[in-house]
N, C-alpha and C. Protein backbone atom coordinates (compact mmCIF):
# COMPACT_ATOMS: atom_id res chain seq x y z
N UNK A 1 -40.68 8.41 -47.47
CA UNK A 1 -39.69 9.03 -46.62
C UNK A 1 -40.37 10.10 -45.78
N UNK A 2 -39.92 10.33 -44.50
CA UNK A 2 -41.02 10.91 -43.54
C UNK A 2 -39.77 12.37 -43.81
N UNK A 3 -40.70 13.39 -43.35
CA UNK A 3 -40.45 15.06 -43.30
C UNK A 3 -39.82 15.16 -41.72
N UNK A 4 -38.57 15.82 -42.43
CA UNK A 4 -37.79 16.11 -40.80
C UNK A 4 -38.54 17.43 -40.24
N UNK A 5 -38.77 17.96 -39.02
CA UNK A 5 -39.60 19.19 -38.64
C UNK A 5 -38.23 19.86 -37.98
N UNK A 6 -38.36 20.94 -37.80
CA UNK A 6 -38.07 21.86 -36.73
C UNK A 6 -37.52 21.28 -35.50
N UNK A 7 -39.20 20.62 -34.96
CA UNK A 7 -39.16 20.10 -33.63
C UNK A 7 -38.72 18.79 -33.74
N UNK A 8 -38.17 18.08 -34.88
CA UNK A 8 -37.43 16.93 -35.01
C UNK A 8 -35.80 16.93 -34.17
N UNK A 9 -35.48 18.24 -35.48
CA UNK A 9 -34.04 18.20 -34.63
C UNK A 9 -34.24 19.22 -33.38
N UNK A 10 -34.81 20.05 -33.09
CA UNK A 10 -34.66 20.30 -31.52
C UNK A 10 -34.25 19.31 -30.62
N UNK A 11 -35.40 18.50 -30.46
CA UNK A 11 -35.45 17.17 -30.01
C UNK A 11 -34.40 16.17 -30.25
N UNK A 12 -33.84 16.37 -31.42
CA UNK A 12 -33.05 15.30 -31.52
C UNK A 12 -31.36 16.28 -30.83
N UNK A 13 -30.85 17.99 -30.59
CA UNK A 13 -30.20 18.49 -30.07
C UNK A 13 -30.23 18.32 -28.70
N UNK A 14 -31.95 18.03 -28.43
CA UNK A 14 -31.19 18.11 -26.74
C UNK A 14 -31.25 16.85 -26.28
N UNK A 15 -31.91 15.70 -27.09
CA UNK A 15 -30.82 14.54 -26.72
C UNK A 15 -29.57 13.72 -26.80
N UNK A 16 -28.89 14.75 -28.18
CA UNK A 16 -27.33 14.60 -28.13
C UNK A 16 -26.86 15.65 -26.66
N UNK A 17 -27.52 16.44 -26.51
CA UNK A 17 -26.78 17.26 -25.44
C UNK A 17 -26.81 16.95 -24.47
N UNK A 18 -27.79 16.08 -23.87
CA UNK A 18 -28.31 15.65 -22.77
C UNK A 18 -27.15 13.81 -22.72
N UNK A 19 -26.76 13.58 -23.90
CA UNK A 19 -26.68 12.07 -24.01
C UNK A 19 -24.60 12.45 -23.35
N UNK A 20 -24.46 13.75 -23.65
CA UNK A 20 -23.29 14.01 -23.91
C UNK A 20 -22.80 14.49 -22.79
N UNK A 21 -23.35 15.11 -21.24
CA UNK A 21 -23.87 15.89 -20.59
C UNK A 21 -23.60 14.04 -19.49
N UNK A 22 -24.23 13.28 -19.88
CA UNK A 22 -24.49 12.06 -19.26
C UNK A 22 -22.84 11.84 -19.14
N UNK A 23 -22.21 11.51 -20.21
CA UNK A 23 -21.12 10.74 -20.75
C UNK A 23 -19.87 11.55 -20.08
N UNK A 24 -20.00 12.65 -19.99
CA UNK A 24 -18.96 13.60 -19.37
C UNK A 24 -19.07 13.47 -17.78
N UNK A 25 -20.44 13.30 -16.99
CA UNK A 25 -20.49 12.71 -15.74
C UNK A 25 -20.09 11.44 -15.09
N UNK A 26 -20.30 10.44 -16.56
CA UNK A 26 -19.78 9.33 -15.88
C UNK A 26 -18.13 9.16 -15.84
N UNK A 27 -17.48 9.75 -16.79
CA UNK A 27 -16.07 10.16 -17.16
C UNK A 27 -15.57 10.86 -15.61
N UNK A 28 -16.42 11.98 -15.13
CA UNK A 28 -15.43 12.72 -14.19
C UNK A 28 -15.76 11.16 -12.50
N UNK A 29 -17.06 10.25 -12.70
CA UNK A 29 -17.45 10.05 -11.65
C UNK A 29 -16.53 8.53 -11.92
N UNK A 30 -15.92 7.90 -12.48
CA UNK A 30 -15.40 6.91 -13.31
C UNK A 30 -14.24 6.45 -12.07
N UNK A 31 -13.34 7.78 -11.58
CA UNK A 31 -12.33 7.44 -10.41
C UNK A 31 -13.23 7.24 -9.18
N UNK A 32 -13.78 8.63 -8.48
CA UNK A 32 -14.60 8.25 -7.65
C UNK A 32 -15.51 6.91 -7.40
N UNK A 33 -15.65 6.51 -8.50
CA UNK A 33 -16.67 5.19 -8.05
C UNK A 33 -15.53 3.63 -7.86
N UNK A 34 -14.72 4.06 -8.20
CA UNK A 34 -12.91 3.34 -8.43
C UNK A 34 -12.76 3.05 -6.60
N UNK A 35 -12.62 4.61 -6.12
CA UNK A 35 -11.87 4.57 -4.81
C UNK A 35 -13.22 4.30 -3.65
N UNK A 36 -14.38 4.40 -4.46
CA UNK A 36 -15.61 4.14 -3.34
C UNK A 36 -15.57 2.03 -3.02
N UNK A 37 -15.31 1.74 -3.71
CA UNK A 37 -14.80 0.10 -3.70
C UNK A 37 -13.47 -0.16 -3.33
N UNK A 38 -12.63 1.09 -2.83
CA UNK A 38 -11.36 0.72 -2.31
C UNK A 38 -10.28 0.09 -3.66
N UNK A 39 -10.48 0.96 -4.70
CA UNK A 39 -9.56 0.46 -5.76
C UNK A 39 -9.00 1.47 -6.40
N UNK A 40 -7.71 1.93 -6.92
CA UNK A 40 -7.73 3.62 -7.49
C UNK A 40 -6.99 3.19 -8.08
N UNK A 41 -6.59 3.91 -9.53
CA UNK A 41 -5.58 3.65 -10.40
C UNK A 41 -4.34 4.33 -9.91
N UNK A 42 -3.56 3.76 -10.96
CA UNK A 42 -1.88 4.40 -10.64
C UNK A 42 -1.87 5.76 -10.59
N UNK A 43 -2.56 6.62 -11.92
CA UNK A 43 -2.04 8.51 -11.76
C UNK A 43 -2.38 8.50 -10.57
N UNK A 44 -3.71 8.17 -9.61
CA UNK A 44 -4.59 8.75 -8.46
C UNK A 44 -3.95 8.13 -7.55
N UNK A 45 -2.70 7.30 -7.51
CA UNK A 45 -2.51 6.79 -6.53
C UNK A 45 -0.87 7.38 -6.51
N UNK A 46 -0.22 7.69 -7.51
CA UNK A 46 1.22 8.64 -7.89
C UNK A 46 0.88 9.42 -6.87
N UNK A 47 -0.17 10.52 -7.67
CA UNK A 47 -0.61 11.48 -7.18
C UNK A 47 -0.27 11.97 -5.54
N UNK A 48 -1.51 11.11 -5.12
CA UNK A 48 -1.44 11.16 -3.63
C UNK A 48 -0.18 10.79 -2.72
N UNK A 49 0.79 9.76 -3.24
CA UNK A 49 2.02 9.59 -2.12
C UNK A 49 2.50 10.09 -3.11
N UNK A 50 2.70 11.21 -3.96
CA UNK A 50 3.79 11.89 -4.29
C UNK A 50 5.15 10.91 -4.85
N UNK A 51 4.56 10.23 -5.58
CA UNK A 51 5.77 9.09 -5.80
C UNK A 51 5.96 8.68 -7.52
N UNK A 52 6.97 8.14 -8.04
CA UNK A 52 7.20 7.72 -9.02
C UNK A 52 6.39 6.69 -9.89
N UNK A 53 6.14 6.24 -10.63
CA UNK A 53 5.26 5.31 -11.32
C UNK A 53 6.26 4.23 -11.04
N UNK A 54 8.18 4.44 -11.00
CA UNK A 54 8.33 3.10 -10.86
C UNK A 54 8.43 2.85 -9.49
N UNK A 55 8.28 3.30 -8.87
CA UNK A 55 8.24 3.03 -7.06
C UNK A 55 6.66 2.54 -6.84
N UNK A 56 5.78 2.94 -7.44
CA UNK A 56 4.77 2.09 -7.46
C UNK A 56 4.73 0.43 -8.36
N UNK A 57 5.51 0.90 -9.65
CA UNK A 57 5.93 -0.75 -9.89
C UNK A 57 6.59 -1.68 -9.02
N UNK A 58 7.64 -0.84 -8.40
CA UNK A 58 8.20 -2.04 -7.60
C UNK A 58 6.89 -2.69 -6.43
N UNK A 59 6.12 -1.28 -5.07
CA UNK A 59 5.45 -1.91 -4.41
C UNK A 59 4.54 -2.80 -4.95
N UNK A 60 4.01 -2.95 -6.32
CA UNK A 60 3.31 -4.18 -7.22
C UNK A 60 3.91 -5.83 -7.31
N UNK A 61 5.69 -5.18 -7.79
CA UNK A 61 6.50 -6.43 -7.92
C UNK A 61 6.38 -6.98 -6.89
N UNK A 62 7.14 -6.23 -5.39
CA UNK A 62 7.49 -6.87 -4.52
C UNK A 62 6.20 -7.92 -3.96
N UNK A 63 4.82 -7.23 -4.44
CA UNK A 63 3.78 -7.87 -3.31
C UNK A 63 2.91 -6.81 -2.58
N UNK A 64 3.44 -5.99 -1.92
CA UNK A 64 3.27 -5.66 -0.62
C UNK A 64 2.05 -4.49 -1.10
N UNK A 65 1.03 -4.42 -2.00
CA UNK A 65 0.46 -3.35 -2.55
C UNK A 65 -0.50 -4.89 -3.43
N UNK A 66 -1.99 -4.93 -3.46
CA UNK A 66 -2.54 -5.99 -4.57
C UNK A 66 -2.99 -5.23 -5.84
N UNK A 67 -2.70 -5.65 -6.52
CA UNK A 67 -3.46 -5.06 -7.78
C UNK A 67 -4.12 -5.69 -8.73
N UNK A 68 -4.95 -4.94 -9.63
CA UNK A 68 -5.56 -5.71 -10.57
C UNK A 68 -5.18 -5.21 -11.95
N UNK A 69 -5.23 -5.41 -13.10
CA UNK A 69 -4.81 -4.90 -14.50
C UNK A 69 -5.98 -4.96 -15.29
N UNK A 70 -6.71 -4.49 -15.57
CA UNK A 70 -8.02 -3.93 -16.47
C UNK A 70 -7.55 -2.97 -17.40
N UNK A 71 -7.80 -4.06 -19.17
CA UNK A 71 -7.68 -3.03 -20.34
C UNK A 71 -6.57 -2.36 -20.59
N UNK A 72 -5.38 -2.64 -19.45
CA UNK A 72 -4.25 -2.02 -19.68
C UNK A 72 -3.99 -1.33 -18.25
N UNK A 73 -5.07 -0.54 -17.98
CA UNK A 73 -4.69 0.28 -16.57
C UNK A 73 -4.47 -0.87 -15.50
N UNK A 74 -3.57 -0.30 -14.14
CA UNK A 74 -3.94 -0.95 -13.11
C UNK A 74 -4.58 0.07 -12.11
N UNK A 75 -5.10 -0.87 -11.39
CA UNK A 75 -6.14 -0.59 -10.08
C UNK A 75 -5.04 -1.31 -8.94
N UNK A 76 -4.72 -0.29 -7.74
CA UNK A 76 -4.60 -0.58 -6.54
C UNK A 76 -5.29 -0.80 -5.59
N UNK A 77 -5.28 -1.62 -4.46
CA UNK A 77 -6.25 -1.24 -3.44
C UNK A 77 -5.92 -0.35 -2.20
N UNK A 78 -6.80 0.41 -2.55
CA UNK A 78 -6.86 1.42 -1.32
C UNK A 78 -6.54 1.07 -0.04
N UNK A 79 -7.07 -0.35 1.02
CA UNK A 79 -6.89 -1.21 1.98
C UNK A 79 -5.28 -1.26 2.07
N UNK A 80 -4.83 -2.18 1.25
CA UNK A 80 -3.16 -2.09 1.09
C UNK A 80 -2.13 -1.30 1.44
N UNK A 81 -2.99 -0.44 0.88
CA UNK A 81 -1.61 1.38 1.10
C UNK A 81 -1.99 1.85 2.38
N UNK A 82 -2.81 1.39 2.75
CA UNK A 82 -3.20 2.04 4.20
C UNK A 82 -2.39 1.26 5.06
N UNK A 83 -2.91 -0.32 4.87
CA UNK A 83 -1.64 -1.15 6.13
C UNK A 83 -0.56 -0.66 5.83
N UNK A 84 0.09 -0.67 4.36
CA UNK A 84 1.88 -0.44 4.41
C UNK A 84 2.29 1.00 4.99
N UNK A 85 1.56 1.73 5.19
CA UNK A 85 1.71 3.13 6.07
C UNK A 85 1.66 2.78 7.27
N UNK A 86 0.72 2.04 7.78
CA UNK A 86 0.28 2.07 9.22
C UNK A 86 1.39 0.95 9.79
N UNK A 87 2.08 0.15 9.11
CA UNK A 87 3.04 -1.03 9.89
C UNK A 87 4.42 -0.22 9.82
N UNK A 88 4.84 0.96 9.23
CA UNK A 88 5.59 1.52 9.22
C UNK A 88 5.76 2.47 10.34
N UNK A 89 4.38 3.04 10.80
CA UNK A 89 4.88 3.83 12.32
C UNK A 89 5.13 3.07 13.34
């Protein structure tokens, strides 16, 4: 059985910290990389038109909005919400 050192767990602290440090970046960068492909989930998409979760169900039902369902969440496309704004002025 090998001898743990000092500089074992140092080493082994700052690559949980560093591993953890990683995991919290990809978490905050997780939407952003969502809406950089023109796709955003429902809160981020509530959010922004200030609207109900079921007023976003319906623009899903009706069509007029595409979506995808991943793991449970859905993804809107960004493209979509832009025409249904823009055919409205």
């Amino acid at each position: 059985m090998d001898t743990i050192t000092k500089n074992d767990l140092e080493t082994l602290r700052i690559q949980i910290l560093s591993d953890i440090g990683n995991l919290l970046q990809n978490k905050l960068m997780d939407g952003r990389e969502s809406e950089e492909f023109g796709w955003m989930r429902s809160k981020a998409i509530r959010k922004v038109l200030n609207i109900s979760a079921s007023t976003l169900q319906n623009l899903r039902i009706t069509g007029k909005i595409r979506f995808k369902k991943v793991l449970g969440s859905y993804y809107y496309n960004k493209e979509d919400l832009q025409h249904l704004f823009e055919d409205e002025d």
